[in-house]
N, C-alpha and C. Protein backbone atom coordinates (compact mmCIF):
# COMPACT_ATOMS: atom_id res chain seq x y z
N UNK A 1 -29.25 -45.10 -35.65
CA UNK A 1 -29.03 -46.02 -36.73
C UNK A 1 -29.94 -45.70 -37.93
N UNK A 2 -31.45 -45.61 -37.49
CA UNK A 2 -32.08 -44.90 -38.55
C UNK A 2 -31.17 -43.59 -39.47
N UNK A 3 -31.33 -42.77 -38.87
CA UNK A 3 -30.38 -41.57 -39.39
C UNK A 3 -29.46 -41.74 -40.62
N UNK A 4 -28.97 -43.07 -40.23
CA UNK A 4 -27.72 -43.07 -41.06
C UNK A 4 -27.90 -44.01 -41.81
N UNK A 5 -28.98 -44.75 -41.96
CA UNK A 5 -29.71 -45.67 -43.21
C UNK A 5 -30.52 -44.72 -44.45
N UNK A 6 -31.03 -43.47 -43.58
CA UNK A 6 -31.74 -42.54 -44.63
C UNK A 6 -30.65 -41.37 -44.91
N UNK A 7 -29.71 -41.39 -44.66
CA UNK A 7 -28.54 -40.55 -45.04
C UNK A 7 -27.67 -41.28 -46.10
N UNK A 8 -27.64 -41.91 -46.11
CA UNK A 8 -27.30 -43.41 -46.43
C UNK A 8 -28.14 -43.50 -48.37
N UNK A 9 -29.27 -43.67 -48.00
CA UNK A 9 -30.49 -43.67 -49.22
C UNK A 9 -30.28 -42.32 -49.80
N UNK A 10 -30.24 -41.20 -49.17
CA UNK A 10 -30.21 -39.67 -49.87
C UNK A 10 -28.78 -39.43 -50.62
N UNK A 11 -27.83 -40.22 -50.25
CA UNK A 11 -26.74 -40.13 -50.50
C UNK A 11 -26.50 -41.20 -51.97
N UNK A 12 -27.37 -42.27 -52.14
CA UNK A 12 -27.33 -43.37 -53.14
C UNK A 12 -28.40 -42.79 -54.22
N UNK A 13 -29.28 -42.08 -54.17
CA UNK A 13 -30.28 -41.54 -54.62
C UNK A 13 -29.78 -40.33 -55.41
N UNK A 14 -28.74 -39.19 -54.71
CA UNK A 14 -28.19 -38.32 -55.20
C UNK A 14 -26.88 -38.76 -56.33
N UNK A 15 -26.43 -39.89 -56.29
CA UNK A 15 -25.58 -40.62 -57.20
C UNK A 15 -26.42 -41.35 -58.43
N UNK A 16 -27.81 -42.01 -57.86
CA UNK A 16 -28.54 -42.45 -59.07
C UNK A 16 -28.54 -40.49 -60.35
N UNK A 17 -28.99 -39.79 -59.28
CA UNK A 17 -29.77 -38.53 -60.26
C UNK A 17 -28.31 -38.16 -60.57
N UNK A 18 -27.00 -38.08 -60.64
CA UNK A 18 -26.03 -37.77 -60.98
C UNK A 18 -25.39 -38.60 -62.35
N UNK A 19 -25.64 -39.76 -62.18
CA UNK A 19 -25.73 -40.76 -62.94
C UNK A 19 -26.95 -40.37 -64.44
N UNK A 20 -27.74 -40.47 -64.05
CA UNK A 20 -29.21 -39.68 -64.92
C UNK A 20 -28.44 -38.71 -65.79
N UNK A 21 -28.13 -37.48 -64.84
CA UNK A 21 -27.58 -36.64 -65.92
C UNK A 21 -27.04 -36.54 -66.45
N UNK A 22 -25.50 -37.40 -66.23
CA UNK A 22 -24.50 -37.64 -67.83
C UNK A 22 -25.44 -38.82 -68.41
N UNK A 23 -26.26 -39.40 -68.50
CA UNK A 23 -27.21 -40.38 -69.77
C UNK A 23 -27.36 -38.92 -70.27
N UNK A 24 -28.17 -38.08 -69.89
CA UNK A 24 -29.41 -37.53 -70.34
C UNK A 24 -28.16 -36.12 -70.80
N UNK A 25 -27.30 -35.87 -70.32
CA UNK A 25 -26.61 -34.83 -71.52
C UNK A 25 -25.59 -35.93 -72.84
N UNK A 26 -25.33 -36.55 -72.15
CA UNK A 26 -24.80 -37.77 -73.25
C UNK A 26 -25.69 -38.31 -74.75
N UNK A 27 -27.22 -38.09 -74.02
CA UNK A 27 -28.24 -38.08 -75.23
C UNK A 27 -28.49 -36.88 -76.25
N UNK A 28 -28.01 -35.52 -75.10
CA UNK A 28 -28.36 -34.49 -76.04
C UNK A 28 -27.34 -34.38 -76.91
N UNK A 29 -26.18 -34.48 -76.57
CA UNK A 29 -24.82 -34.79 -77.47
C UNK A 29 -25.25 -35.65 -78.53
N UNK A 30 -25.96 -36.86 -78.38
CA UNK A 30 -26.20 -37.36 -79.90
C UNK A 30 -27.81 -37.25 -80.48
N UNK A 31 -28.10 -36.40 -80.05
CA UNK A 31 -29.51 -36.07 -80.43
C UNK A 31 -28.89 -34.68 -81.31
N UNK A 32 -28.11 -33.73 -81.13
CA UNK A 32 -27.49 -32.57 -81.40
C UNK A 32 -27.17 -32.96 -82.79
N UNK A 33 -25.73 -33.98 -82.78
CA UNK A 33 -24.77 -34.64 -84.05
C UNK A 33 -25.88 -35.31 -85.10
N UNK A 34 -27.25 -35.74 -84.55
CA UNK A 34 -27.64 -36.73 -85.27
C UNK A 34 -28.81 -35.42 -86.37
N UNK A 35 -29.41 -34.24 -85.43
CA UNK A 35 -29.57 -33.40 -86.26
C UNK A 35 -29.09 -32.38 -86.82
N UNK A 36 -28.15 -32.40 -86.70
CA UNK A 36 -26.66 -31.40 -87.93
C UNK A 36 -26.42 -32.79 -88.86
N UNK A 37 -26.38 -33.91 -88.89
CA UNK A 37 -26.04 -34.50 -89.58
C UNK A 37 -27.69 -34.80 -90.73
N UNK A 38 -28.04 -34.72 -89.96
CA UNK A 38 -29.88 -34.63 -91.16
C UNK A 38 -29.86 -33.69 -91.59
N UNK A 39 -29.40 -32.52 -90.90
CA UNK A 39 -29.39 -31.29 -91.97
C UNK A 39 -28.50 -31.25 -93.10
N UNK A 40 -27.06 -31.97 -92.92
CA UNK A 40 -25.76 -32.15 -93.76
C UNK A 40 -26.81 -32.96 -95.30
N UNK A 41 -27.14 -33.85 -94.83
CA UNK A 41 -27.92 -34.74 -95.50
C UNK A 41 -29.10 -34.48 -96.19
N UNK A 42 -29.55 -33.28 -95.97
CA UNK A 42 -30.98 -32.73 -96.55
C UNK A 42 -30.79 -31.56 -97.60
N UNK A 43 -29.27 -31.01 -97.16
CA UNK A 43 -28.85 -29.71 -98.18
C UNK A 43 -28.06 -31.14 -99.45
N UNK A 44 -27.53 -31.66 -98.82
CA UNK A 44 -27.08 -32.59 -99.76
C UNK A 44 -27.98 -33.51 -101.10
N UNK A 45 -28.96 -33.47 -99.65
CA UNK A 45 -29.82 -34.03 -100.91
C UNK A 45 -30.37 -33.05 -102.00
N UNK A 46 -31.07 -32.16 -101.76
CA UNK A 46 -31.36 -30.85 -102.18
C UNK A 46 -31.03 -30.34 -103.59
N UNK A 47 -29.21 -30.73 -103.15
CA UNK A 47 -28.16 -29.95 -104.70
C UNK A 47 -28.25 -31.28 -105.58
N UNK A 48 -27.86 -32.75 -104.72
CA UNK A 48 -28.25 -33.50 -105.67
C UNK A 48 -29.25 -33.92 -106.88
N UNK A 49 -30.60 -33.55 -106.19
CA UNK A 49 -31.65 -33.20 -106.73
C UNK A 49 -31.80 -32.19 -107.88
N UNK A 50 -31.27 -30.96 -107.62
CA UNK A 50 -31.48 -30.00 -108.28
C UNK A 50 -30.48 -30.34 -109.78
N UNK A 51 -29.09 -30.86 -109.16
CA UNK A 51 -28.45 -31.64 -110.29
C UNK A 51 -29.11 -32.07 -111.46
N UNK A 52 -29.80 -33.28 -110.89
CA UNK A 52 -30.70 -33.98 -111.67
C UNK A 52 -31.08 -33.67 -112.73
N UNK A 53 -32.02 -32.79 -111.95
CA UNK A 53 -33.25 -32.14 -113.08
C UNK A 53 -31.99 -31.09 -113.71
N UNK A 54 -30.99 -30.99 -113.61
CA UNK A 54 -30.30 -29.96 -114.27
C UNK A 54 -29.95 -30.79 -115.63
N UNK A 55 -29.39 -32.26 -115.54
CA UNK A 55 -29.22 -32.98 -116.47
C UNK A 55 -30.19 -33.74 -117.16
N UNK A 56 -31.22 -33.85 -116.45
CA UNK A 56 -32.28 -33.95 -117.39
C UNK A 56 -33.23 -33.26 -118.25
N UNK A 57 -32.77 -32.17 -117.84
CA UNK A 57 -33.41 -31.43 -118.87
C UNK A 57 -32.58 -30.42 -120.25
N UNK A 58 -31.10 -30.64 -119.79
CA UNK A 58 -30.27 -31.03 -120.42
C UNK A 58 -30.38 -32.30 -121.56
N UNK A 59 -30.62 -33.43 -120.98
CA UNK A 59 -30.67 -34.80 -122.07
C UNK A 59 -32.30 -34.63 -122.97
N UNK A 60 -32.94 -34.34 -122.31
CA UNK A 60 -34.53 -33.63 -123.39
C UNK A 60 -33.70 -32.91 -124.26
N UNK A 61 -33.49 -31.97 -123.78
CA UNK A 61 -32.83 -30.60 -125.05
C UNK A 61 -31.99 -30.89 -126.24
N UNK A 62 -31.13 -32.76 -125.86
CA UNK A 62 -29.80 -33.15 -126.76
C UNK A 62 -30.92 -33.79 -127.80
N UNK A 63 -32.15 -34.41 -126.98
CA UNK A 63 -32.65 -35.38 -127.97
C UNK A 63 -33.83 -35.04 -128.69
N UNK A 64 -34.05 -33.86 -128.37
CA UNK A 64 -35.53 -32.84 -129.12
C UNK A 64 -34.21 -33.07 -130.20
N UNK A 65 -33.06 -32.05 -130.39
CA UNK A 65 -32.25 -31.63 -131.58
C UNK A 65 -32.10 -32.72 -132.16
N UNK A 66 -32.30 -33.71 -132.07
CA UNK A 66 -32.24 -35.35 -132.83
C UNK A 66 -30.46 -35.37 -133.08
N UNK A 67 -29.54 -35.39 -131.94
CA UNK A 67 -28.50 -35.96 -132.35
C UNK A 67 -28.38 -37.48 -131.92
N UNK A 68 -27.70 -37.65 -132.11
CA UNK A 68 -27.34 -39.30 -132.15
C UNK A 68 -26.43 -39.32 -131.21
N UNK A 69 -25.73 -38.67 -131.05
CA UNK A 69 -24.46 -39.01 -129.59
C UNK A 69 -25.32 -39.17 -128.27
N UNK A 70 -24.28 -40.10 -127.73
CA UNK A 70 -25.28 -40.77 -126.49
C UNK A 70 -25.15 -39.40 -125.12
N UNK A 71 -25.70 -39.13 -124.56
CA UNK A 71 -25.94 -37.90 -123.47
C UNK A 71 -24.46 -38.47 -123.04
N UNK A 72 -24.24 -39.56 -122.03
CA UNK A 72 -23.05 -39.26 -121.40
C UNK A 72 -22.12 -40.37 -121.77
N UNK A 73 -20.93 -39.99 -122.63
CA UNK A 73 -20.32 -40.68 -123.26
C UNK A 73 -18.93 -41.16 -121.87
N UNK A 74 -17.74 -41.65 -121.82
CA UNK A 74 -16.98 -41.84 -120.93
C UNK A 74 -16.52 -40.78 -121.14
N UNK A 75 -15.83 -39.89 -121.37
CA UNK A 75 -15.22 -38.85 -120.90
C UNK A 75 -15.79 -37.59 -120.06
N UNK A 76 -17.37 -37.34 -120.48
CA UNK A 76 -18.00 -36.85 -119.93
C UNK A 76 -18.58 -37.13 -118.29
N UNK A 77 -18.50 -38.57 -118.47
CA UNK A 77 -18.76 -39.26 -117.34
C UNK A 77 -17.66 -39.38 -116.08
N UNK A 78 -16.31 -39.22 -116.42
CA UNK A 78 -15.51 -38.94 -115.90
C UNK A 78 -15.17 -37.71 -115.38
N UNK A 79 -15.77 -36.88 -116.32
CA UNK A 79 -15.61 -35.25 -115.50
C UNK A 79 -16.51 -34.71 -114.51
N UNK A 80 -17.44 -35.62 -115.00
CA UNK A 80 -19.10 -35.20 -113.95
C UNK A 80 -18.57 -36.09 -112.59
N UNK A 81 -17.66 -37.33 -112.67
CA UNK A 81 -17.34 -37.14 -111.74
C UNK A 81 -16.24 -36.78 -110.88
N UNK A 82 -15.19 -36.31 -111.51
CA UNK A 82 -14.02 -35.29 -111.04
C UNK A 82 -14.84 -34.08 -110.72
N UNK A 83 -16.25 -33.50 -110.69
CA UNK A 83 -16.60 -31.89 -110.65
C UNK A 83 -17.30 -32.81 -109.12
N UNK A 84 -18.09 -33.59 -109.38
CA UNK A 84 -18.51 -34.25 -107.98
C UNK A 84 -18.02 -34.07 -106.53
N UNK A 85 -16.99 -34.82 -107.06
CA UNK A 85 -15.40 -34.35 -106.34
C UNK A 85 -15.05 -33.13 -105.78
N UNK A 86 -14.65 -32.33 -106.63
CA UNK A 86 -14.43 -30.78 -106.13
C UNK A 86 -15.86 -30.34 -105.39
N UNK A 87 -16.64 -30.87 -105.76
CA UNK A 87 -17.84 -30.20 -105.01
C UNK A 87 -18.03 -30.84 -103.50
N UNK A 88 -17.17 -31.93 -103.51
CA UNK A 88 -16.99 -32.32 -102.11
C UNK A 88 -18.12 -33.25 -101.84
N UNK A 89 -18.31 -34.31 -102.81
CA UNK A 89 -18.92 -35.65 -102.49
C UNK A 89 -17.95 -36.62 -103.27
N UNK A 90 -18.23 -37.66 -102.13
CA UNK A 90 -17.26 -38.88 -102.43
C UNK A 90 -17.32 -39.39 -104.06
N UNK A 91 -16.46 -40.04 -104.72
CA UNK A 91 -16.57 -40.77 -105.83
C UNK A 91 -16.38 -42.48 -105.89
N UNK A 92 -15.72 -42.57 -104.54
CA UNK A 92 -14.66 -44.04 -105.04
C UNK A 92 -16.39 -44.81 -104.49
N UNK A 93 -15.87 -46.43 -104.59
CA UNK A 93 -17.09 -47.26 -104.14
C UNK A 93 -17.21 -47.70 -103.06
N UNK A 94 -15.79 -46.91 -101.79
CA UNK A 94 -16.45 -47.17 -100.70
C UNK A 94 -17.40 -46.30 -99.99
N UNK A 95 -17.41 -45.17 -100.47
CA UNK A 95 -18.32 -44.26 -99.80
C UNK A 95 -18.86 -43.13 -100.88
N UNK A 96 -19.38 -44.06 -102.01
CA UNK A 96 -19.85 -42.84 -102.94
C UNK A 96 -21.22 -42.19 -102.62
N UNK A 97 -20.60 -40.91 -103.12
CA UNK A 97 -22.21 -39.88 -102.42
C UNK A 97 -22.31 -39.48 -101.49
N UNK A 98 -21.45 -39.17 -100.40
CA UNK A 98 -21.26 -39.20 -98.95
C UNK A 98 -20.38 -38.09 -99.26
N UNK A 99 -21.12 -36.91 -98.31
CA UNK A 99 -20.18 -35.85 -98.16
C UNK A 99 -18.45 -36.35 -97.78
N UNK A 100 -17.19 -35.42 -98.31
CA UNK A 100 -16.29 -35.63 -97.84
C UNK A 100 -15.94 -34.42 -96.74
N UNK A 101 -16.41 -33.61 -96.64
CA UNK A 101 -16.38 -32.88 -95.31
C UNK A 101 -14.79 -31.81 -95.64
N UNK A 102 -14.61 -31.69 -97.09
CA UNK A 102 -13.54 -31.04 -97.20
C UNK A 102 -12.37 -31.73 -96.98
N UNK A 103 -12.04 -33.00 -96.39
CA UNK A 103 -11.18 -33.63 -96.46
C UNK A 103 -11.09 -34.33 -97.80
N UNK A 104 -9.61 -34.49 -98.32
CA UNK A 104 -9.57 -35.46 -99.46
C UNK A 104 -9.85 -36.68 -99.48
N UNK A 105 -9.97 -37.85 -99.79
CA UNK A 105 -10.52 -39.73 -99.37
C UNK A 105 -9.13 -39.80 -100.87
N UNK A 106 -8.46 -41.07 -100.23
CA UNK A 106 -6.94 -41.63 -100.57
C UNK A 106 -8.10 -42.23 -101.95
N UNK A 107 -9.04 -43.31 -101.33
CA UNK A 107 -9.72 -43.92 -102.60
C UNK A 107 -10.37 -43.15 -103.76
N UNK A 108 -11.23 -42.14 -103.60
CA UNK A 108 -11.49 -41.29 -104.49
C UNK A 108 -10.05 -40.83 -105.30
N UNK A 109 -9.22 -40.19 -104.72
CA UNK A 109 -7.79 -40.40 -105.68
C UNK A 109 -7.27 -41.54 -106.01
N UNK A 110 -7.13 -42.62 -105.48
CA UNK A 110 -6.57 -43.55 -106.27
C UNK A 110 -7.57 -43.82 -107.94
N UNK A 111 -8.90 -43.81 -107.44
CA UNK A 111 -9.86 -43.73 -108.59
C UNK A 111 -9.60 -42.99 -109.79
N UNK A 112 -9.08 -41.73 -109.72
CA UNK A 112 -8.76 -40.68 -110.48
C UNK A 112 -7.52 -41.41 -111.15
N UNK A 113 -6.70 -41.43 -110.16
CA UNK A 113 -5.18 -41.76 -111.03
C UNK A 113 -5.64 -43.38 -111.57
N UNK A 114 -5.85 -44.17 -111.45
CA UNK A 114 -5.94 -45.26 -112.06
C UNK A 114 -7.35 -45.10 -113.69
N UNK A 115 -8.01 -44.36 -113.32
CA UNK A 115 -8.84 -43.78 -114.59
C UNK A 115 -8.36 -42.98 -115.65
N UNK A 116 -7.15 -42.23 -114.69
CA UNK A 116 -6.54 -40.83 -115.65
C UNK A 116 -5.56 -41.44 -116.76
């Protein structure tokens, strides 16, 4: 009877550690996604950044020359964000700034056509 109480335990024990290991590859699966997605997010940030300072030093350069037109008027503002776009970040307001992953977003176009 012993025998088969500790056969019994080795057998419930080998199901706990079986159990363990889909947690523990189930974690590496989102430990994996969660750092490709910080990386998605860090090149992203990166170009955004570099943007920036691309247009700001752009808007110094408009206003050293002392013109009077405002840096980003609406039409301009509309193309910066149609180029956004092609560059494959969201525009519309449910998910602006958010990579689109090469897929098109219906709202970012509806945005366009109702602006255009």
């Amino acid at each position: 009877m012993r025998d088969r109480n500790f056969l019994d335990s080795i057998m419930e024990f080998e199901q706990q550690l079986e159990t363990l290991q889909q947690q523990f590859n189930e974690l590496k699966k989102f430990v994996a996604h969660m750092v490709e997605e910080h990386q998605s997010l860090q090149t992203e940030n990166f170009h955004l950044r570099r943007r920036l300072e691309e247009l700001s030093k752009a808007a110094e350069g408009t206003s050293e020359q002392g013109e009077k037109k405002s840096y980003l008027d609406i039409g301009e503002g509309y193309d910066n964000l149609a180029r956004l776009y092609q560059e494959g970040f969201h525009v519309c307001n449910v998910h602006f700034g958010s990579s689109r992953k090469g897929e098109d977003c219906l709202f970012c176009l509806s945005f366009f056509n109702k602006n255009g």
